[in-house]
Protein backbone atom coordinates (compact mmCIF):
# COMPACT_ATOMS: atom_id res chain seq x y z
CA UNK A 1 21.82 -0.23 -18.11
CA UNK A 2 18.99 2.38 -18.08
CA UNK A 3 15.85 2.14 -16.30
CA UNK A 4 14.09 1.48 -19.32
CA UNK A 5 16.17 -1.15 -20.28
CA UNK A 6 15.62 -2.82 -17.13
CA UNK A 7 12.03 -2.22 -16.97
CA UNK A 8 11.89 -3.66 -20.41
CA UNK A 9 14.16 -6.46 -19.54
CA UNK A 10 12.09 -7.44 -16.69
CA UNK A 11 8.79 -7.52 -18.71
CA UNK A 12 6.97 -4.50 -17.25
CA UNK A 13 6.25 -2.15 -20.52
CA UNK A 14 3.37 -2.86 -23.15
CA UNK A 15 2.94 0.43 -24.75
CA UNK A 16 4.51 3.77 -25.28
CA UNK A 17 3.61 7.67 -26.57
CA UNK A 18 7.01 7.98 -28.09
CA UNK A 19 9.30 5.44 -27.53
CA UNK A 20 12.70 6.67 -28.76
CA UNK A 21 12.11 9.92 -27.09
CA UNK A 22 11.37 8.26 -23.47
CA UNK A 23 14.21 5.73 -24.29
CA UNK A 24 16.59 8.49 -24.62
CA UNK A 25 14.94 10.76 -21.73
CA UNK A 26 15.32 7.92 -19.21
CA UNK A 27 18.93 7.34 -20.15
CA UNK A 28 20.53 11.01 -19.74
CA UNK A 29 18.30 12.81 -17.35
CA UNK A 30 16.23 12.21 -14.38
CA UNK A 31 12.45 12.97 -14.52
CA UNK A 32 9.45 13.63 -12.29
CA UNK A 33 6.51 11.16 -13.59
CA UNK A 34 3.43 10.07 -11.61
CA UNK A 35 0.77 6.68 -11.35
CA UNK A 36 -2.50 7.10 -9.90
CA UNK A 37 -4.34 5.18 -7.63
CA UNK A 38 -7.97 5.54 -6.88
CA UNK A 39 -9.00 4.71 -3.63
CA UNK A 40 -12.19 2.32 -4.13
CA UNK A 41 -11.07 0.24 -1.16
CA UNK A 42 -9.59 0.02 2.19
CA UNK A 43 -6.53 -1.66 1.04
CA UNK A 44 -4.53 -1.86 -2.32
CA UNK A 45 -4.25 -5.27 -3.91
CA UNK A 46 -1.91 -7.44 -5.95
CA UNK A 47 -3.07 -5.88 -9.29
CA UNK A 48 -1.62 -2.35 -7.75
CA UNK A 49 1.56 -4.00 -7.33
CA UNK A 50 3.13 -4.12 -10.38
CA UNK A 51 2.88 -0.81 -10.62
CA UNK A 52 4.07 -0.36 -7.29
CA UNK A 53 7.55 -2.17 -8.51
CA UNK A 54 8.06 0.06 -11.62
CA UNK A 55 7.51 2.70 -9.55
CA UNK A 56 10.14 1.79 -7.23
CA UNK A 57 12.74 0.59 -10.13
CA UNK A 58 12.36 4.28 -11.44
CA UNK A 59 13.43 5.56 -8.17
CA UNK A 60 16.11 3.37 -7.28
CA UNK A 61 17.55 4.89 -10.62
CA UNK A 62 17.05 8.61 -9.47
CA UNK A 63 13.75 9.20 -11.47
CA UNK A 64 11.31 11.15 -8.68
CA UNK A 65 7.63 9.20 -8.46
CA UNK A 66 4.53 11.60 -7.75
CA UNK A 67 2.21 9.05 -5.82
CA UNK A 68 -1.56 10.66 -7.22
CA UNK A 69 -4.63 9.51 -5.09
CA UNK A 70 -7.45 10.04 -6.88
CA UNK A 71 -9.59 11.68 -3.72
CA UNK A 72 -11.15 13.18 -6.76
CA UNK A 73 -11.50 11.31 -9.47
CA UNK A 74 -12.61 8.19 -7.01
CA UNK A 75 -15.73 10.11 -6.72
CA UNK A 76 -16.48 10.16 -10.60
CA UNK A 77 -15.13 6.08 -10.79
CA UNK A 78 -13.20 4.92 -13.96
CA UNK A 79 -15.35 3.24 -16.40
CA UNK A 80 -12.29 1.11 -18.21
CA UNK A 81 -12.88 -2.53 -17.78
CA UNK A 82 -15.88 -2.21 -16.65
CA UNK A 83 -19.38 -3.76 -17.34
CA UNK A 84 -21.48 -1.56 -15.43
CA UNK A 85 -21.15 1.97 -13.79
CA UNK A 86 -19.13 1.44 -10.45
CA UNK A 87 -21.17 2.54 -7.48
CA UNK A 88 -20.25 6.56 -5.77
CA UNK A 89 -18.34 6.63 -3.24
CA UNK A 90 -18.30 8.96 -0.31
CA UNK A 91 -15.98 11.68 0.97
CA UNK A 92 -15.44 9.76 4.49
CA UNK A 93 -15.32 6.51 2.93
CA UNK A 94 -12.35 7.98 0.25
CA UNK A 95 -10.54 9.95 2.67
CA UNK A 96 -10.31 6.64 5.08
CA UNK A 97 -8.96 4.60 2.27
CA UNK A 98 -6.25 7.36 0.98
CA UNK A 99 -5.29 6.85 5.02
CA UNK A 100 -4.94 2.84 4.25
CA UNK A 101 -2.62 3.39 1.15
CA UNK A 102 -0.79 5.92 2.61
CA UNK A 103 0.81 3.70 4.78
CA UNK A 104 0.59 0.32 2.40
CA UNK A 105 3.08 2.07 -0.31
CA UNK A 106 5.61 3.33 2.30
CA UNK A 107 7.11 0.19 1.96
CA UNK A 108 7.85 0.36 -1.39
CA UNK A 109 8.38 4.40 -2.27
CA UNK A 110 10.73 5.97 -0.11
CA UNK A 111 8.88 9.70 0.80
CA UNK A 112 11.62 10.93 2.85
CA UNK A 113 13.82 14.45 1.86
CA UNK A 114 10.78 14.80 -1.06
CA UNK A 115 12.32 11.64 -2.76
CA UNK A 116 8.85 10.99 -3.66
CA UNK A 117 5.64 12.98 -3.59
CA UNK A 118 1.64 11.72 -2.19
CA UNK A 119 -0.80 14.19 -3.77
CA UNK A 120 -4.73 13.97 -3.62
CA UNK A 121 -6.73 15.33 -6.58
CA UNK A 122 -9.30 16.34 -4.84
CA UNK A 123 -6.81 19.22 -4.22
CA UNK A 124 -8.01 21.40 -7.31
CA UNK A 125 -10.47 18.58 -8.73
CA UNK A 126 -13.51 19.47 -6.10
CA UNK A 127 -13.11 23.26 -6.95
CA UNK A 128 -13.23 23.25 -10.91
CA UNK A 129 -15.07 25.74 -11.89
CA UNK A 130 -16.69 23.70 -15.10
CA UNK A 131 -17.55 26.78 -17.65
CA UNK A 132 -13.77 26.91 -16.54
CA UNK A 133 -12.90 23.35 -17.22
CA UNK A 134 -15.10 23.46 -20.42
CA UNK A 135 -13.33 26.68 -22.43
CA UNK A 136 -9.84 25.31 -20.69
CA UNK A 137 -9.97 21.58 -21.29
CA UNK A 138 -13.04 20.89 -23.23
CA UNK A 139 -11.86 22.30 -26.33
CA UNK A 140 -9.04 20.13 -26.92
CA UNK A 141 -11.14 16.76 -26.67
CA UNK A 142 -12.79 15.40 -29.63
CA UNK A 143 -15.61 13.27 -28.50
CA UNK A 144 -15.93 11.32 -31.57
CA UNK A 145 -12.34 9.92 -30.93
CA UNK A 146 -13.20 9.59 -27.21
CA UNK A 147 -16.09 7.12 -28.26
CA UNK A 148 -13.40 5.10 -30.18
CA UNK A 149 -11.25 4.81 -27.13
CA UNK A 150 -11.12 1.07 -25.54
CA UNK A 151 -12.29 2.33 -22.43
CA UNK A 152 -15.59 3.64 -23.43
CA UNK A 153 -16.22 1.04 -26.51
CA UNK A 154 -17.13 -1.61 -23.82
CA UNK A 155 -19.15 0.22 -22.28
CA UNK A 156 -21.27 1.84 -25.19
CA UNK A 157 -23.57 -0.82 -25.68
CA UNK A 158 -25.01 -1.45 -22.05
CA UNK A 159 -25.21 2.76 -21.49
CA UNK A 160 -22.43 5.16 -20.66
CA UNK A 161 -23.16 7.89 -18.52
CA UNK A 162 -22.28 11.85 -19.03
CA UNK A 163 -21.28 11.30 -15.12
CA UNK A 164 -18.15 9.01 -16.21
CA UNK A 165 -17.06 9.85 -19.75
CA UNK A 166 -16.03 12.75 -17.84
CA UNK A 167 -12.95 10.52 -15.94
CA UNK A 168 -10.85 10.65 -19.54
CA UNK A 169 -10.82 14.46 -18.80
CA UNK A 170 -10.59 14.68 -15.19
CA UNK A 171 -7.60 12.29 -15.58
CA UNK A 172 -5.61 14.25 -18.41
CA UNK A 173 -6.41 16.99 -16.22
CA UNK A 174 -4.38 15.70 -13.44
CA UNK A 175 -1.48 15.21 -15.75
CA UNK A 176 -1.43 18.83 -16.63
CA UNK A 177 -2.08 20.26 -13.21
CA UNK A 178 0.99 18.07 -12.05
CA UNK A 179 3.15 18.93 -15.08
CA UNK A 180 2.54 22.91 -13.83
CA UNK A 181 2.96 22.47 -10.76
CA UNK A 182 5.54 19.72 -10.12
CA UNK A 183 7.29 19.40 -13.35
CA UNK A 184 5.87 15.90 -14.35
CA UNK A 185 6.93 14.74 -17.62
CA UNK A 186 5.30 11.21 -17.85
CA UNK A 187 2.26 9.21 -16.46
CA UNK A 188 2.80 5.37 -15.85
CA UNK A 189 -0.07 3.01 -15.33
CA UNK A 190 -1.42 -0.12 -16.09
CA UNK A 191 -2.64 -1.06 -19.67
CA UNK A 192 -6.05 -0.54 -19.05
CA UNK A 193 -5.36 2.90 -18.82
CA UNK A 194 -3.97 3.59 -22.12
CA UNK A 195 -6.53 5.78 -23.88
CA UNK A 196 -6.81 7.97 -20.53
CA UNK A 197 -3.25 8.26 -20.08
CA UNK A 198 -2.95 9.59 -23.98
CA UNK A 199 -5.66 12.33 -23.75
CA UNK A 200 -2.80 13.88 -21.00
CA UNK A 201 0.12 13.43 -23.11
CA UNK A 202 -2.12 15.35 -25.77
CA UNK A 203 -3.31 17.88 -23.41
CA UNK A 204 0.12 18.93 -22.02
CA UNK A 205 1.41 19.30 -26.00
CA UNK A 206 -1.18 21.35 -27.00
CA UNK A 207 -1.70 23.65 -23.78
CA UNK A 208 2.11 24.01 -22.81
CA UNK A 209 3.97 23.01 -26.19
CA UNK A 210 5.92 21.12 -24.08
CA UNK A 211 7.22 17.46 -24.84
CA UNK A 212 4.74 14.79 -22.31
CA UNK A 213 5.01 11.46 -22.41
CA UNK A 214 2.85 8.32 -21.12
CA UNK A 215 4.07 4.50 -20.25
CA UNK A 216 2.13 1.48 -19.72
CA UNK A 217 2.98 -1.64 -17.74
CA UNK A 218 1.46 -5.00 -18.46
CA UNK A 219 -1.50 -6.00 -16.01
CA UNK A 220 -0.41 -9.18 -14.47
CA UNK A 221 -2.16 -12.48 -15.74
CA UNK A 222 -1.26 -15.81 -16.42
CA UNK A 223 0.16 -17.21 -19.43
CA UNK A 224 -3.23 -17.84 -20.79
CA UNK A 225 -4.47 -14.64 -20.58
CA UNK A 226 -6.08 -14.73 -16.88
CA UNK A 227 -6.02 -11.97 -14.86
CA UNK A 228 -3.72 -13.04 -11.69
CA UNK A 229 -4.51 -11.92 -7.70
CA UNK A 230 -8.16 -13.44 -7.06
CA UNK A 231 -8.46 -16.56 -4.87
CA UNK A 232 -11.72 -17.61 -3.23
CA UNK A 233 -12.09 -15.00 -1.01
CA UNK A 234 -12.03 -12.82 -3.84
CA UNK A 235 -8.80 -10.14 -4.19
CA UNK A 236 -5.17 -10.86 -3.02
CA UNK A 237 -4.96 -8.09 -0.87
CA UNK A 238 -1.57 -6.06 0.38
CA UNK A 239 -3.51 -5.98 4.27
CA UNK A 240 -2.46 -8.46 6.23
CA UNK A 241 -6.06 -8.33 7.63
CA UNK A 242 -7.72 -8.96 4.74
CA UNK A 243 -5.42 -11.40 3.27
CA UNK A 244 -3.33 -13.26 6.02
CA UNK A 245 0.56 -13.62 5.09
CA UNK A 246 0.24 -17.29 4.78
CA UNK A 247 -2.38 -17.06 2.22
CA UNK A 248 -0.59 -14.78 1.12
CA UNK A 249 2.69 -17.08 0.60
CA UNK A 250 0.42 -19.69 -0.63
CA UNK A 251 -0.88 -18.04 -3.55
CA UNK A 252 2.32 -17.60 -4.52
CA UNK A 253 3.56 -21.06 -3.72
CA UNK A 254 0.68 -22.76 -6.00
CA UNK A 255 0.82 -20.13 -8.79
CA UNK A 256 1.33 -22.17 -12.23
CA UNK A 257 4.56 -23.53 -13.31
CA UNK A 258 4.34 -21.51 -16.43
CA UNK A 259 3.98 -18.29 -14.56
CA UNK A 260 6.94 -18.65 -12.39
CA UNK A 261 9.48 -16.78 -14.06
CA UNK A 262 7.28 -13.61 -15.04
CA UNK A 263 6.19 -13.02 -11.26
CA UNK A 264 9.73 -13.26 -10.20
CA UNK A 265 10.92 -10.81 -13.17
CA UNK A 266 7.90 -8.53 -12.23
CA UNK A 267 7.23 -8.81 -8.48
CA UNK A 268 10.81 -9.37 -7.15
CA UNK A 269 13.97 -7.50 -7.02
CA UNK A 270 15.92 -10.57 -8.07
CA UNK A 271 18.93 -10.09 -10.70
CA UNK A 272 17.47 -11.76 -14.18
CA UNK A 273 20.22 -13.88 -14.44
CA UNK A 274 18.73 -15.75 -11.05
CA UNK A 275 15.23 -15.28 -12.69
CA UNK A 276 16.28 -17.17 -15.85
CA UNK A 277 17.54 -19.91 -13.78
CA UNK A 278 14.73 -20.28 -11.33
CA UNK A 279 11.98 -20.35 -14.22
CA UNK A 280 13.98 -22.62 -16.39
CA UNK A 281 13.37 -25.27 -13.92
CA UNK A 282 11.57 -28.50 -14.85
CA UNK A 283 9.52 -30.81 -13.39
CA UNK A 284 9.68 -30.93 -9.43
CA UNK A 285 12.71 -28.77 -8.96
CA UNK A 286 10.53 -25.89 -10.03
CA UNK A 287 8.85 -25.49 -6.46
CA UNK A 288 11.71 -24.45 -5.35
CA UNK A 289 11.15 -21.76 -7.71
CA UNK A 290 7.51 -21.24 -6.18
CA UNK A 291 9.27 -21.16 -2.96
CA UNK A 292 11.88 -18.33 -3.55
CA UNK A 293 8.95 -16.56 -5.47
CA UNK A 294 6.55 -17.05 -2.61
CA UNK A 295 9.13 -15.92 -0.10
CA UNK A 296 10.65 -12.65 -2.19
CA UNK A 297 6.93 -11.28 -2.86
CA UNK A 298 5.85 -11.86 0.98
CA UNK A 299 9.05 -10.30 2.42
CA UNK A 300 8.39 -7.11 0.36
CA UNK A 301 5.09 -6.80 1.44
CA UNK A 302 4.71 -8.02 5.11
CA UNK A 303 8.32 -7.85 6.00
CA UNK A 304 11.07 -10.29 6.44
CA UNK A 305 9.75 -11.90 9.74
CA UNK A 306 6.25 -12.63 8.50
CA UNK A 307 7.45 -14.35 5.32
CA UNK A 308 9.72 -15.89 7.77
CA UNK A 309 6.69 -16.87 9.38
CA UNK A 310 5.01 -18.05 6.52
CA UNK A 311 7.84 -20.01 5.13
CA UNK A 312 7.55 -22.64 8.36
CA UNK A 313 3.81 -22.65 8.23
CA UNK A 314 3.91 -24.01 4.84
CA UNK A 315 6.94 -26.53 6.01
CA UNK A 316 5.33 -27.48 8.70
CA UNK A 317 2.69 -28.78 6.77
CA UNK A 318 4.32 -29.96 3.64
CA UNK A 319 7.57 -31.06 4.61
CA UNK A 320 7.35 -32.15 8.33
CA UNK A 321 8.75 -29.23 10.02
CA UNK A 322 8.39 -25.97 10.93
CA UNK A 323 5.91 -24.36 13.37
CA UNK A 324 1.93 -24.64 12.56
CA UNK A 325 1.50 -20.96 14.82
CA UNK A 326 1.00 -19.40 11.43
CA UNK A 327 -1.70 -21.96 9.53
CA UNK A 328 -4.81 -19.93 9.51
CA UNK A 329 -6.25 -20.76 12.91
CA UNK A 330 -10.12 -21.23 13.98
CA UNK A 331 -10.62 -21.13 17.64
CA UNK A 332 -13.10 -22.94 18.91
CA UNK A 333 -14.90 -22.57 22.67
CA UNK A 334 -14.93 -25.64 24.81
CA UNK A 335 -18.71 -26.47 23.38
CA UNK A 336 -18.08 -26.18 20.14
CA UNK A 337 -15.14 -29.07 20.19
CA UNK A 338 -18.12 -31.41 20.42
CA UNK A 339 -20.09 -30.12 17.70
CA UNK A 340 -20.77 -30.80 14.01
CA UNK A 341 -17.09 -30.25 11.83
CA UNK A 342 -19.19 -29.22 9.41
CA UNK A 343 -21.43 -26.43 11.18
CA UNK A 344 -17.88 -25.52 12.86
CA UNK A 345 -16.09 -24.84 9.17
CA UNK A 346 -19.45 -22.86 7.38
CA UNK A 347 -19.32 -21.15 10.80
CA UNK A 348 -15.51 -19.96 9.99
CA UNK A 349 -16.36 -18.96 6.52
CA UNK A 350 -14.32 -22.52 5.53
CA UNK A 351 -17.42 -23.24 3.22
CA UNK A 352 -20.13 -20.73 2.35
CA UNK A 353 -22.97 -23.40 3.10
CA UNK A 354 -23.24 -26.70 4.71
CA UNK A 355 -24.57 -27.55 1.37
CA UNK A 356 -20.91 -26.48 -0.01
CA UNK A 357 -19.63 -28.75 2.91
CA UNK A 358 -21.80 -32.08 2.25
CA UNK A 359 -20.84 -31.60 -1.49
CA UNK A 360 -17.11 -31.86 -0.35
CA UNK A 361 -17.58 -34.75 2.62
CA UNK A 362 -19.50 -36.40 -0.56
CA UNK A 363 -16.17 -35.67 -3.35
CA UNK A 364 -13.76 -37.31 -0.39
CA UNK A 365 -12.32 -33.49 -0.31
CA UNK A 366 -12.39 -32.90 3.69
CA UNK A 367 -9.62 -34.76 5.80
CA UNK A 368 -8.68 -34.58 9.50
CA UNK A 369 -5.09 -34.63 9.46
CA UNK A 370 -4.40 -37.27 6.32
CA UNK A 371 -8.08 -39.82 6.93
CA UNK A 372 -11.03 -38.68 4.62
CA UNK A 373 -14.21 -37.87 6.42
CA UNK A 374 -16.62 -40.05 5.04
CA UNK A 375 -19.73 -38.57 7.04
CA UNK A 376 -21.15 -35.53 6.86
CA UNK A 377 -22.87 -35.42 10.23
CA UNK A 378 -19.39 -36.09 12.11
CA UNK A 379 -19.29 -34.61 15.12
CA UNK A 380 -16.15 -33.29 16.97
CA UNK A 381 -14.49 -35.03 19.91
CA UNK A 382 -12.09 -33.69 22.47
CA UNK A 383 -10.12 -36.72 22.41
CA UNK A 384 -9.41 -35.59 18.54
CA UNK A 385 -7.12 -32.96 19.60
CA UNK A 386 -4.00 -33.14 19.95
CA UNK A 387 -1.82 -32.20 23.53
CA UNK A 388 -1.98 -28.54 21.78
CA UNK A 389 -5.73 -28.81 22.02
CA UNK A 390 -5.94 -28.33 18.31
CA UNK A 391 -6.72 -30.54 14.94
CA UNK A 392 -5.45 -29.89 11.31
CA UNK A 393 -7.99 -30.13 9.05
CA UNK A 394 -7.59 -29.85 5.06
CA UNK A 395 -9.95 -28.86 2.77
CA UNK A 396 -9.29 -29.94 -1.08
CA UNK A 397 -5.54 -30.85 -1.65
CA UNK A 398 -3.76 -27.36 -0.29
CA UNK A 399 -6.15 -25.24 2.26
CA UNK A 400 -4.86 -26.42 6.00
CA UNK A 401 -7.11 -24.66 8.68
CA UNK A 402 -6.18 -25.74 12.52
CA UNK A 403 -8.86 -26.09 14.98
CA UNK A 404 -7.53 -24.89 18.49
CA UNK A 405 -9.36 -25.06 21.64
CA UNK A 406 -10.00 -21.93 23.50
């Protein structure tokens, strides 16, 4: 079985440039190809990592990835999917964040012996010459089929700037430069990225004559159509200091029965035949699916131990067992174990407001350990906690926080 037929197999690929001709390239040789990231934060997120995965299939079957950080093109900012113009970033704040992914995707693309490649655009982006760029690249781009292009079309009616309808050919740009340069014969990417990742194919055929080609993996979202990997807090993140490993577990642990078995096709390295069997589960016996899939997604991104970790946290509070070490833990000083639960939890960033907080006293959503709190103006106790000097609280029906004594 081919890459592609195990990328298709598993659900990853939406569209193609030329499908029999990458069908039959991925079968009988092995190929350079590149996804780019830009670096707009400090961490990469759940959305990144289905691309992450294909990436990774490709080079367990010999195929070499080129790893692009867009050190360049973060400065411009893509406008696809977008409502508004994203805000500039700066030079220190890019370079810091390339730093942070650097290290986040080692544990999915092996870089060793030049098995894999990490390139920043800003390599030959930030020098362009643009009377250059223009007579070069310019030429070949018609903007009245640029306006028609899904990225842009949203955009159109709230205002467009010159400033970004310029990422379509900054990003087909990149695509030739690493075709040149490293030999790159395709560009992978999420869906969003379709019309940009054309204009490269296009670019590369009419500069070099040379065959290009461009694959797109489905964004991950539910089986209604939402877009998966936002919780309260706002993104699932890879960091385990942005998003703990035991939310991190949870998410995965709650996700919707219907979604099961395409997040363990797409974000595990599970054989399909397991897959099948796992998401054809009915009824209860499918969170044992959630568990697997919660377990398999945290191990490849925080390791074995912390999903490990994770796993008891969640048993410890759902099945009896396991240690509570790894429920997300607010510690409290001496004074503040006699002081309102609810100023203690908007303190923590449990609720946003104490009017959030009185809203869920009111609902019967708050509990200490398994009793409802009835009133809002509770105050803590010592004598509450337990020998451990610490107190499980639960906020709706699955967000445990522990209280713990200094």
């Amino acid at each position: 079985m081919s890459v592609f037929d195990v990328l298709q197999e598993r659900g990853f690929l939406k569209q193609m440039s030329h499908e029999e001709e990458i069908r039959e390239l991925l079968e009988k040789e092995k190929i350079t190809f590149y996804i780019g990231f830009d670096p707009t934060a400090d961490s990469l997120h759940v959305g990144h990592f289905i691309a992450l995965m294909a990436m990774s299939h490709m080079q367990k079957a010999g195929h070499r990835p080129i790893v692009l950080l867009g050190g360049g093109t973060g400065m411009v900012g893509d406008p696809s999917g977008k409502d508004e113009m994203r805000k500039m970033l700066t030079p220190e704040f890019i370079a810091h964040n390339i730093a942070c992914f650097k290290k986040q995707m080692s544990r999915f693309i092996d870089f060793t012996d030049d098995k894999a490649i990490m390139v920043n655009n800003a390599d030959w982006l930030l020098d362009l010459n643009y009377i250059k760029l223009l007579r070069e690249v310019g030429v070949h781009f018609s903007v009245n089929r640029m306006l028609t292009a899904e990225c842009f079309k949203k955009r159109l009616e709230r205002g467009l700037s010159f400033f970004e309808f310029n990422y379509m050919i900054m990003q087909a740009y990149d695509f030739w430069t690493l075709n040149k340069k490293y030999g790159c014969v395709m560009e992978m990417g999420g869906d969003d990225q379709w019309s940009n990742m054309l204009a490269g194919v296009e670019l590369i055929r009419r500069k070099e004559q040379k065959p290009a080609f461009c694959m797109t993996c489905k964004l991950l979202t539910t089986s209604d159509g939402r877009k998966m990997g936002k919780t309260e807090k706002g993104a699932l993140w890879l960091d385990p200091e942005k998003t703990s490993p035991y939310d991190f577990y949870q998410y995965w642990r709650n996700v919707d029965d219907s979604d099961v078995e395409n997040c363990l096709a797409l974000l595990t390295f599970l054989p399909m035949d397991e897959v099948r069997r796992l998401g054809s589960l009915k009824d209860s016996a499918i969170n044992e699916a959630k568990k697997v899939l919660a377990y398999e997604v945290t191990k490849l991104v925080h390791g074995e131990a912390e999903a490990e970790k994770a796993k008891q946290a969640a048993e410890a509070l759902f099945g009896g067992g396991g240690a509570m070490t790894d429920v997300p833990t607010i510690n409290l000083t001496a004074e503040q174990a006699s002081a309102k639960l609810i100023d203690v939890l908007t303190a923590a960033k449990v609720f946003s407001s104490k009017r959030e907080a009185r809203q869920m006293v009111q609902q019967g959503g708050l509990y200490i350990g398994d009793t409802a709190v009835s009133d809002a103006e509770m105050q803590l106790a010592p004598e509450m906690f337990d020998a451990e000097k610490s107190l499980l609280i639960r906020k709706g029906k699955k967000k445990y926080y522990r209280l713990l004594i200094d």
